[in-house]
N, C-alpha and C. Protein backbone atom coordinates (compact mmCIF):
# COMPACT_ATOMS: atom_id res chain seq x y z
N UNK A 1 185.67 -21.03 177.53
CA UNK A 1 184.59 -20.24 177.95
C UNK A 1 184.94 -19.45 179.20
N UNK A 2 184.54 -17.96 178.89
CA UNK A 2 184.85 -17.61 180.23
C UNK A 2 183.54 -16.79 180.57
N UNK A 3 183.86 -17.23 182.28
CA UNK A 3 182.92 -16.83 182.61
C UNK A 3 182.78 -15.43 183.99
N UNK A 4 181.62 -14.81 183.65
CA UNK A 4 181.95 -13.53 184.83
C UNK A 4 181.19 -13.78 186.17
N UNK A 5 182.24 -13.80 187.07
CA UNK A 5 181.58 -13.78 188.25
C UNK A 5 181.78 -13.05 189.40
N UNK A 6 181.90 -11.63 189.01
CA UNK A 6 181.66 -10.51 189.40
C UNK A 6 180.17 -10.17 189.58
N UNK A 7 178.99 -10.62 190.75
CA UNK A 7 177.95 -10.63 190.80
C UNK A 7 177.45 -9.01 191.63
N UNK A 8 177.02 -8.27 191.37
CA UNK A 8 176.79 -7.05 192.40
C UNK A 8 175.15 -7.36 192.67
N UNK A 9 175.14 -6.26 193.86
CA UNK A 9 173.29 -6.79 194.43
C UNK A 9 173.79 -6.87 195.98
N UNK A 10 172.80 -7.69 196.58
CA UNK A 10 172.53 -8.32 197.84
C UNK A 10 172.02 -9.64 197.92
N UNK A 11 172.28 -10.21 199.06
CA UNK A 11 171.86 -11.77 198.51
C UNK A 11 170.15 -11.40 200.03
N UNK A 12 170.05 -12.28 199.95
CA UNK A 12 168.53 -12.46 200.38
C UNK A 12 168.88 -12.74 202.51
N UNK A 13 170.15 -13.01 202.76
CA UNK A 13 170.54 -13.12 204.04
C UNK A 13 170.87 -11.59 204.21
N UNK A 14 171.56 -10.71 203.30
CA UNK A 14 171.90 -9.49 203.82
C UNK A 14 170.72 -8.50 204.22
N UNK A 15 169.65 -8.76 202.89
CA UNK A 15 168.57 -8.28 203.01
C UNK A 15 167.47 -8.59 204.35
N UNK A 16 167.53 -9.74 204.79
CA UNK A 16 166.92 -10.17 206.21
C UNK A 16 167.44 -9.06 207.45
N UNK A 17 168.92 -9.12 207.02
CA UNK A 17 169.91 -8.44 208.62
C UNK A 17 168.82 -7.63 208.49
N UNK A 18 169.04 -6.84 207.55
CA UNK A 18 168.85 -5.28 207.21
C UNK A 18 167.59 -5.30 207.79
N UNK A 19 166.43 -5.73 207.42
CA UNK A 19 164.75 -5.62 207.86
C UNK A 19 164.79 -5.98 209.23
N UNK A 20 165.73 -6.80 210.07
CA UNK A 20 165.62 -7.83 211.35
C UNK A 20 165.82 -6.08 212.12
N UNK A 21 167.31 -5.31 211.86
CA UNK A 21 167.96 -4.01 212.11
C UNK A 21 166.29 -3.42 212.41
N UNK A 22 166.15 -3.05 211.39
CA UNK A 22 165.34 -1.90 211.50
C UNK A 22 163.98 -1.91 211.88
N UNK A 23 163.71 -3.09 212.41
CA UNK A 23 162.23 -3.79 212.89
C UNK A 23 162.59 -3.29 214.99
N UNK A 24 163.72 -4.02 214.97
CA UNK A 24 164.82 -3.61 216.40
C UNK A 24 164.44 -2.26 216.85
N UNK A 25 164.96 -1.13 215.59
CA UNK A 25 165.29 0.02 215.93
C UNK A 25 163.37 0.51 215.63
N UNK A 26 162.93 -0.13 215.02
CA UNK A 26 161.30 0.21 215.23
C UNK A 26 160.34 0.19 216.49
N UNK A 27 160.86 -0.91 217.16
CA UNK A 27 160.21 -1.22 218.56
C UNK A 27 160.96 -0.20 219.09
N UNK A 28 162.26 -0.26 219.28
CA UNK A 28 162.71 0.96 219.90
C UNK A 28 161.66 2.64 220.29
N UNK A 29 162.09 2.95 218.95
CA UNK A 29 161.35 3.73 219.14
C UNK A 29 160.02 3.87 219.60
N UNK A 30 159.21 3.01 219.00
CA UNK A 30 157.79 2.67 219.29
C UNK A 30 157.79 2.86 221.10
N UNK A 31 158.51 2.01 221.84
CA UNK A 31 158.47 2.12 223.42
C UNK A 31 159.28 3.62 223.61
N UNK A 32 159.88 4.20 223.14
CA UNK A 32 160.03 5.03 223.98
C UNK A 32 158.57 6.14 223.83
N UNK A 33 158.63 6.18 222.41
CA UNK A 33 157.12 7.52 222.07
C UNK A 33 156.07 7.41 222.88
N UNK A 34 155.60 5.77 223.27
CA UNK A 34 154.39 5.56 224.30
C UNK A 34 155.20 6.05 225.53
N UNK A 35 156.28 5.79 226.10
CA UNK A 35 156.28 6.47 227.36
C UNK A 35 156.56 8.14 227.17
N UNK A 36 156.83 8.25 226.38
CA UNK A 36 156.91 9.87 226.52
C UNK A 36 155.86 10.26 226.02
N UNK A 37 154.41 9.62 225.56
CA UNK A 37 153.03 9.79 225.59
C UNK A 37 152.49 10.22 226.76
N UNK A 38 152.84 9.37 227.74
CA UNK A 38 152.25 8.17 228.60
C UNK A 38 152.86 9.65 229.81
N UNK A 39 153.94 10.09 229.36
CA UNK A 39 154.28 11.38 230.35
C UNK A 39 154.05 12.40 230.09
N UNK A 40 153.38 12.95 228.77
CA UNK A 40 153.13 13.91 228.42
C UNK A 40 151.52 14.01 228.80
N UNK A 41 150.97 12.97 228.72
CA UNK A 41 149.69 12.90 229.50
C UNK A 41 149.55 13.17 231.11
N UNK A 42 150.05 12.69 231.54
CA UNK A 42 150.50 13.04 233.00
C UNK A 42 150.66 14.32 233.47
N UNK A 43 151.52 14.86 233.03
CA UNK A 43 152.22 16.52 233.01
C UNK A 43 151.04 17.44 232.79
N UNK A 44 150.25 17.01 231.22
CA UNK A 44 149.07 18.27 230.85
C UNK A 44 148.23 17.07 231.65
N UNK A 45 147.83 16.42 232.77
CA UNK A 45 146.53 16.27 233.54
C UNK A 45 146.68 17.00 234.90
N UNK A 46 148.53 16.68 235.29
CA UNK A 46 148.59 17.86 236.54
C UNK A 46 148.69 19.06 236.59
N UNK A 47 148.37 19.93 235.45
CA UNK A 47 148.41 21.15 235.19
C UNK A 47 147.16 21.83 234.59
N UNK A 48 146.54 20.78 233.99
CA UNK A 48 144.58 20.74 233.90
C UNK A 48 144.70 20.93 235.76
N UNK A 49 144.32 19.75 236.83
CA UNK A 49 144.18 19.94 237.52
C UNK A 49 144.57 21.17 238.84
N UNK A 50 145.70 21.60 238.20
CA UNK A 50 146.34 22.72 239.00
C UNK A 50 145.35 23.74 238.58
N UNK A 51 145.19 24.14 237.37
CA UNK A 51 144.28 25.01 236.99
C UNK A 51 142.86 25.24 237.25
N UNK A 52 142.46 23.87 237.19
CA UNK A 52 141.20 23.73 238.13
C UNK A 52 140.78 24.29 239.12
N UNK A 53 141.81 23.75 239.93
CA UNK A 53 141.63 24.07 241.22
C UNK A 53 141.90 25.50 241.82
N UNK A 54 142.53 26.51 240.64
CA UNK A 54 142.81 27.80 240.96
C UNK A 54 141.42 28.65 240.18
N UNK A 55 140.98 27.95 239.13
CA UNK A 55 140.16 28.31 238.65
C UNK A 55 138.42 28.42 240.19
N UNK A 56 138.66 27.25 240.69
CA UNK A 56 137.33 27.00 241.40
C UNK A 56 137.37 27.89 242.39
N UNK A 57 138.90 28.01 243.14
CA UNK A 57 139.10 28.84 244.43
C UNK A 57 138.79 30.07 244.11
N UNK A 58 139.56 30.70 242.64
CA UNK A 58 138.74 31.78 242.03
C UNK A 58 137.21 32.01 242.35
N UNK A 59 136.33 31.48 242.00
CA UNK A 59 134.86 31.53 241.52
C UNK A 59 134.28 31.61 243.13
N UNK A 60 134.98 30.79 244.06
CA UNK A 60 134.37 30.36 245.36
C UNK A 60 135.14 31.92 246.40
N UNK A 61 135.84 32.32 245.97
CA UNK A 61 136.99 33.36 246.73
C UNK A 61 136.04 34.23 247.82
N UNK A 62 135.04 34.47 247.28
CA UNK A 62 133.97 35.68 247.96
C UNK A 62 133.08 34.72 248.96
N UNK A 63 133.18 33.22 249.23
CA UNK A 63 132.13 32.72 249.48
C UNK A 63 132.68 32.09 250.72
N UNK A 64 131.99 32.03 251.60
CA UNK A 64 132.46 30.75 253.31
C UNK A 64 133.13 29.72 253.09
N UNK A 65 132.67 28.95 252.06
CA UNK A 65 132.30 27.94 251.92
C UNK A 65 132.54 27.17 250.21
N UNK A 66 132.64 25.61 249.57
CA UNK A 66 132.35 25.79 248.59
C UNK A 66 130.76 25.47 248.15
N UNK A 67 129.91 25.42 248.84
CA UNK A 67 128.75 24.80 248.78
C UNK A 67 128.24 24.84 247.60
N UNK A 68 127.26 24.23 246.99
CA UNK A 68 127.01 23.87 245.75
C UNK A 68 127.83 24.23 244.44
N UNK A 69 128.91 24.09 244.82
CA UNK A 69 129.96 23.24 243.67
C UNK A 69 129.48 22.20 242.98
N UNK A 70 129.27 21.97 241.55
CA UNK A 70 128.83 20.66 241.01
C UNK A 70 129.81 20.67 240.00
N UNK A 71 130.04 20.20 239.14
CA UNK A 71 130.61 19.43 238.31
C UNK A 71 129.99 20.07 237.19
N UNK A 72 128.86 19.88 236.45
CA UNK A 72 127.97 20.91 235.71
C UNK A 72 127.92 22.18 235.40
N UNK A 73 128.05 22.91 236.79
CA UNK A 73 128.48 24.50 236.32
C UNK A 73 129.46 24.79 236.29
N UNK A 74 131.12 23.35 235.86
CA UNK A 74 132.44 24.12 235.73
C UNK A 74 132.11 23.42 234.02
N UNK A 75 131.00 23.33 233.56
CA UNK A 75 131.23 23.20 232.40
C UNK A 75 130.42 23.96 231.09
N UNK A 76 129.65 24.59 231.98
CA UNK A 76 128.94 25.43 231.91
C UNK A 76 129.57 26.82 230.98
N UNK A 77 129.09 26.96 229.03
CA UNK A 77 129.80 27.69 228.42
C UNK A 77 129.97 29.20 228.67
N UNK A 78 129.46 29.67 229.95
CA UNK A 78 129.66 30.95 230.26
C UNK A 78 130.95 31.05 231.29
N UNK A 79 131.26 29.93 232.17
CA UNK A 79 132.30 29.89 233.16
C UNK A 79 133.22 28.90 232.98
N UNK A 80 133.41 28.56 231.49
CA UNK A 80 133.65 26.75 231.06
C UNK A 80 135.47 26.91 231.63
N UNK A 81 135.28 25.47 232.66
CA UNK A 81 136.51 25.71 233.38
C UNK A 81 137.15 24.56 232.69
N UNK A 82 136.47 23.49 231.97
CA UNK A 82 136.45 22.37 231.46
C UNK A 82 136.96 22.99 230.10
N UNK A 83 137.73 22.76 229.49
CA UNK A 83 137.98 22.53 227.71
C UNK A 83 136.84 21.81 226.93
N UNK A 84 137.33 20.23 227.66
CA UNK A 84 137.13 19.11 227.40
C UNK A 84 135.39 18.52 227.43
N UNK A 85 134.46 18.94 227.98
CA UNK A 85 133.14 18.68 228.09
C UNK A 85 132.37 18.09 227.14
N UNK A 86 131.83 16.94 226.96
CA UNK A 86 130.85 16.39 226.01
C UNK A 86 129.43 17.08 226.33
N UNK A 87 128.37 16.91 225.53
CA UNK A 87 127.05 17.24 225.43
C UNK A 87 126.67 17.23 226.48
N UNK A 88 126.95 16.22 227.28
CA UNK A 88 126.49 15.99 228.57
C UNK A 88 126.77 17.28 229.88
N UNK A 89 127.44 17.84 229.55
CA UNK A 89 128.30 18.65 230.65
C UNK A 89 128.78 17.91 231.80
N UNK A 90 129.55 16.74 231.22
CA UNK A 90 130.63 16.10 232.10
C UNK A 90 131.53 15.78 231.45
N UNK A 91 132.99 17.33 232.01
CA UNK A 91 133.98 16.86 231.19
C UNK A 91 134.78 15.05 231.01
N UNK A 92 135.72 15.09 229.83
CA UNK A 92 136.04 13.71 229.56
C UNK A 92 137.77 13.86 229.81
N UNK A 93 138.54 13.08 230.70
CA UNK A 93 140.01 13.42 231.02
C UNK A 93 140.43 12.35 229.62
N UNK A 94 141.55 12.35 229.28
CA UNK A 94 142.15 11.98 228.43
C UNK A 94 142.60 10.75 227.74
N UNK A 95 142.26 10.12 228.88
CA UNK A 95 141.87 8.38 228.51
C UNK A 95 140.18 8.18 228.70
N UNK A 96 139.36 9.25 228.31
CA UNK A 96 138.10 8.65 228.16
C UNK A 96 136.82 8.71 229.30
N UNK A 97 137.89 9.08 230.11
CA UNK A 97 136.70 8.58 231.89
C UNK A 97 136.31 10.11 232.02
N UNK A 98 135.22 9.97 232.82
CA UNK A 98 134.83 11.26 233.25
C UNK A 98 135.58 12.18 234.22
N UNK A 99 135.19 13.14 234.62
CA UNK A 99 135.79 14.21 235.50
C UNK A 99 135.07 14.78 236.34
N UNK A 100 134.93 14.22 237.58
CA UNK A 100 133.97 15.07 238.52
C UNK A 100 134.63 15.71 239.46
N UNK A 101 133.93 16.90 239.89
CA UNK A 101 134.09 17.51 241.33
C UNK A 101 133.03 17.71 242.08
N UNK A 102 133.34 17.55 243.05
CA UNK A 102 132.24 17.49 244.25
C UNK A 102 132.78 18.43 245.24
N UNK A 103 131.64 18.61 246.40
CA UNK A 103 132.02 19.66 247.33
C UNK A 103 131.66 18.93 248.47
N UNK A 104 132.06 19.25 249.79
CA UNK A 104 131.76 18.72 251.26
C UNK A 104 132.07 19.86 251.97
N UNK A 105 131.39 21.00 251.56
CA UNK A 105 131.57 22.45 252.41
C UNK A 105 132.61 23.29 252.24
N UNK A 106 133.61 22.72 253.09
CA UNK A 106 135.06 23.57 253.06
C UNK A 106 136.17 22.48 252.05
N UNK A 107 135.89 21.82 251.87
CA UNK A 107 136.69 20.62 251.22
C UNK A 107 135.83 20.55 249.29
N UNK A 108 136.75 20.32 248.56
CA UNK A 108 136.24 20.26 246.84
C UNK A 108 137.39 19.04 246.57
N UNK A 109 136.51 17.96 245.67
CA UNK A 109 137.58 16.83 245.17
C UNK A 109 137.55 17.06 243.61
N UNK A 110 138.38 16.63 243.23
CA UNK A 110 138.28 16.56 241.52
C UNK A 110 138.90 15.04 241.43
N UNK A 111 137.75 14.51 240.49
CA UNK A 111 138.19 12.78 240.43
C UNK A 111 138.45 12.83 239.27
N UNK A 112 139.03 11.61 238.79
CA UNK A 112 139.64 10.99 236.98
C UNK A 112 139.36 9.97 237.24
N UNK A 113 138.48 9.73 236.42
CA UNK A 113 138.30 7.83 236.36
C UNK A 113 139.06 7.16 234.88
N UNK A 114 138.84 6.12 234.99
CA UNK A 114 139.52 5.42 233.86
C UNK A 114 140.97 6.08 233.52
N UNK A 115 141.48 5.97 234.45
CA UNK A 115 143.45 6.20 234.63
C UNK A 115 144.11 5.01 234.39
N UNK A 116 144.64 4.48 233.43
CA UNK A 116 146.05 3.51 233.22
C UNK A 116 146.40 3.10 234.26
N UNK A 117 146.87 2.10 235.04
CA UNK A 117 147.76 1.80 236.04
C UNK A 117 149.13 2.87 235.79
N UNK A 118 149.86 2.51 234.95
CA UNK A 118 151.28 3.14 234.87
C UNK A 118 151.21 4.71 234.92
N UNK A 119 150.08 5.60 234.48
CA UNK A 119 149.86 6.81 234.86
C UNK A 119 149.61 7.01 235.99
N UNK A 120 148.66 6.40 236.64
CA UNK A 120 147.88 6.36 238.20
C UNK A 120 149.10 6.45 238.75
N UNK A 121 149.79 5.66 238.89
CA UNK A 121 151.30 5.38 239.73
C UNK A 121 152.05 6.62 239.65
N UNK A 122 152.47 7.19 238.24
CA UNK A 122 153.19 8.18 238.13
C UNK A 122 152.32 9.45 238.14
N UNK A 123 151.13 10.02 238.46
CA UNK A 123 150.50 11.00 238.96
C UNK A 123 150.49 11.05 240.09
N UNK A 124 150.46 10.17 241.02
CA UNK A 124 150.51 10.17 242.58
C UNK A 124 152.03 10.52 243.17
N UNK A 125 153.14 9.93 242.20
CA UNK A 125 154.47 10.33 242.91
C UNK A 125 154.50 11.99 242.03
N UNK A 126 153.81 12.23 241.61
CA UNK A 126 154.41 13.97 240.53
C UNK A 126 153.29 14.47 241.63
N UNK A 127 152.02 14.41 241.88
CA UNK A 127 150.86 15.40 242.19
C UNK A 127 151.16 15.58 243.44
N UNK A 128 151.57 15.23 244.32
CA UNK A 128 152.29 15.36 245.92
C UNK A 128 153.33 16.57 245.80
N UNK A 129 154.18 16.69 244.97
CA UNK A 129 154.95 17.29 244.88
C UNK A 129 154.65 18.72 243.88
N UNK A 130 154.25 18.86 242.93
CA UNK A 130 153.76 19.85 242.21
C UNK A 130 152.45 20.66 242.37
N UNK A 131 151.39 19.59 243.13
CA UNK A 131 150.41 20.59 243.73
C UNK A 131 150.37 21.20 244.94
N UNK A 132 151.24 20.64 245.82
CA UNK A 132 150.87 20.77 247.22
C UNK A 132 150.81 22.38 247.28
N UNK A 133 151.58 23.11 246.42
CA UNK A 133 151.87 24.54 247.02
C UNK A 133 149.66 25.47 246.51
N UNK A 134 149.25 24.07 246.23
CA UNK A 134 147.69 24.70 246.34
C UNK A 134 146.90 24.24 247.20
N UNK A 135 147.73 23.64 248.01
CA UNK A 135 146.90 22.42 248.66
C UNK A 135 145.76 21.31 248.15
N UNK A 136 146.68 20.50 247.12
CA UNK A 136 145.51 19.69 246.58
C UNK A 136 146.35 18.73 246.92
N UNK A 137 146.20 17.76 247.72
CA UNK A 137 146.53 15.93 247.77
C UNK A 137 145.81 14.92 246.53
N UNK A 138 146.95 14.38 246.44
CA UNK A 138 146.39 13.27 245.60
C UNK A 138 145.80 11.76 246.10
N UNK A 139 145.20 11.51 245.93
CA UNK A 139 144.84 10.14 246.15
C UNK A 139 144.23 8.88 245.19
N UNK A 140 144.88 7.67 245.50
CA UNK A 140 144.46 6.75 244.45
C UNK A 140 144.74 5.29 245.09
N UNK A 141 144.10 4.63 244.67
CA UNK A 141 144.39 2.85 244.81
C UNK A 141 144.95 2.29 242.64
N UNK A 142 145.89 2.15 242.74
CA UNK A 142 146.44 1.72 241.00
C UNK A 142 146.48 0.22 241.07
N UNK A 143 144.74 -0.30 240.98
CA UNK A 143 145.25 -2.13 241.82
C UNK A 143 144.85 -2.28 239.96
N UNK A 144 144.17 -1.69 239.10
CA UNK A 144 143.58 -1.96 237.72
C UNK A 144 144.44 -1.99 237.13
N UNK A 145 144.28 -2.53 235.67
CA UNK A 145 145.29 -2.00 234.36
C UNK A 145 145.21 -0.92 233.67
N UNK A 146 143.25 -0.34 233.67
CA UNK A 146 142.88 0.61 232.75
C UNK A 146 141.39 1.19 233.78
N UNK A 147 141.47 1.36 234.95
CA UNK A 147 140.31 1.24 235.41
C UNK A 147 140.40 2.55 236.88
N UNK A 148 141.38 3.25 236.97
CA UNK A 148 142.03 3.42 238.00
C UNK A 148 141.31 4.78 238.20
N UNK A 149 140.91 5.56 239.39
CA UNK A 149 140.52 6.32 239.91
C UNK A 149 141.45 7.43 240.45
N UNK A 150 141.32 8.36 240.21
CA UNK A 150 142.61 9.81 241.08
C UNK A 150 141.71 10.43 241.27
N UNK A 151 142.08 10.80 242.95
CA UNK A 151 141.17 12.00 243.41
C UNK A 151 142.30 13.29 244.08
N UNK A 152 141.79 14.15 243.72
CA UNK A 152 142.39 15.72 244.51
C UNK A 152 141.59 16.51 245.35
N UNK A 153 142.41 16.09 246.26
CA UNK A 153 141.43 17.23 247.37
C UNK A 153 141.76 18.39 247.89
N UNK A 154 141.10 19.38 248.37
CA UNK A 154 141.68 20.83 248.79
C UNK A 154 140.85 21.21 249.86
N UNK A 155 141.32 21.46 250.46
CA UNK A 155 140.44 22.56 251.57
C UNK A 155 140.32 24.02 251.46
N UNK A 156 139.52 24.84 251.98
CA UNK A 156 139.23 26.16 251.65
C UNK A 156 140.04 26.80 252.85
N UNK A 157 140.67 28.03 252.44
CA UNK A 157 141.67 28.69 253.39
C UNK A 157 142.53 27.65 253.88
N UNK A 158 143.22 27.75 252.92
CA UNK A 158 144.28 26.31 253.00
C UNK A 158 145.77 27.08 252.14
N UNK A 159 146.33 27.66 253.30
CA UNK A 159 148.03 28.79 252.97
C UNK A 159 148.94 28.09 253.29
N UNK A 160 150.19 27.80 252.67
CA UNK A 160 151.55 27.57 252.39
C UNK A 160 152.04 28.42 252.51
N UNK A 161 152.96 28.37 253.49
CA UNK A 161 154.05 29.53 254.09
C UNK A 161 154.82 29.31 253.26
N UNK A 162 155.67 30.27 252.50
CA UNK A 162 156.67 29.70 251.87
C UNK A 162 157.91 30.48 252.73
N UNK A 163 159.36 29.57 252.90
CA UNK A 163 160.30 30.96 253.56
C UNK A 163 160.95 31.74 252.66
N UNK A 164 160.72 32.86 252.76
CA UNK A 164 161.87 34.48 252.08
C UNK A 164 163.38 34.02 252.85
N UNK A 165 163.74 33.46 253.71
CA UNK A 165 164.58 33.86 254.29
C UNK A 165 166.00 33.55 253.47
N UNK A 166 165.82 32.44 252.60
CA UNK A 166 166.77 32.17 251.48
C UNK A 166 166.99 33.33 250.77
N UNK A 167 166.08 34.63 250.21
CA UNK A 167 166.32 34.99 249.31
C UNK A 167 166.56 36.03 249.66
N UNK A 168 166.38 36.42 251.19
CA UNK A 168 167.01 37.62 251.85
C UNK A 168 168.24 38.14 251.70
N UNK A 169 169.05 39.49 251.55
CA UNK A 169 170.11 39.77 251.36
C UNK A 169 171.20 39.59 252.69
């Protein structure tokens, strides 16, 4: 009797590697897409906010003062400075929390509530550096996981010298 034992296929250990592999290279990916979520959120909130804030200085340009600045009339569909606005006319930032601005005369804040810790953290080291040339400071306490507060503040007649002298011939 003869017999063939020339078997082709996979046995049930090769087939494990294989799923164990590509479960690996699944998380992989999976962590990097949330952080490059997680930064792509960041990037379009400091550039919402940059805009904001050029948008408001706009509207306020003719005025002393920002005095009755509310939150309401930047959402307002004739001057809508907001995209983002629910029924309510209080826009919603991107994890869900609201978006206010307030005024204290010469001074306007724009807040984000419900900020991530790991965003909060990484908006405060980017918004120092990318807004300042509008004069907006950032400010935050990132003590939450999902609970976290960012505020931007600006003052009115508030100029950045920049120097020419670099680019002088």
């Amino acid at each position: 009797m003869n017999k063939n034992t020339n078997e082709s296929g996979r046995s049930m250990v090769e087939m494990l590697g294989v799923i164990a592999i590509i479960g690996v290279i699944s998380v992989g990916a999976i962590t990097s897409m949330s952080y490059v979520d997680s930064y792509f959120r960041t990037s379009a909130t400091l550039l919402e906010v940059e805009q904001v804030a050029r948008d408001i200085n706009d509207m306020y340009s003719w005025a002393a003062d920002y005095s009755g600045l509310k939150t309401e009339q930047l959402c307002d569909e004739n001057e809508s400075v907001f995209e983002n606005c629910d029924g309510s006319n209080t826009p919603v930032n991107r994890w869900g929390g609201a978006i206010t601005v307030t005024e204290n005369r010469d001074t306007f804040k724009i807040q984000y509530t419900k900020v991530p810790q790991s965003v909060c953290e990484r908006m405060l080291e980017q918004a120092n550096e990318t807004l300042r040339s509008i004069c907006l400071i950032a400010s935050q306490s990132c003590d939450s996981e999902d609970e976290n507060t960012v505020t931007f503040t600006t003052e009115k007649n508030c100029y950045i010298h920049v120097d020419d002298s670099a680019t002088a011939p």
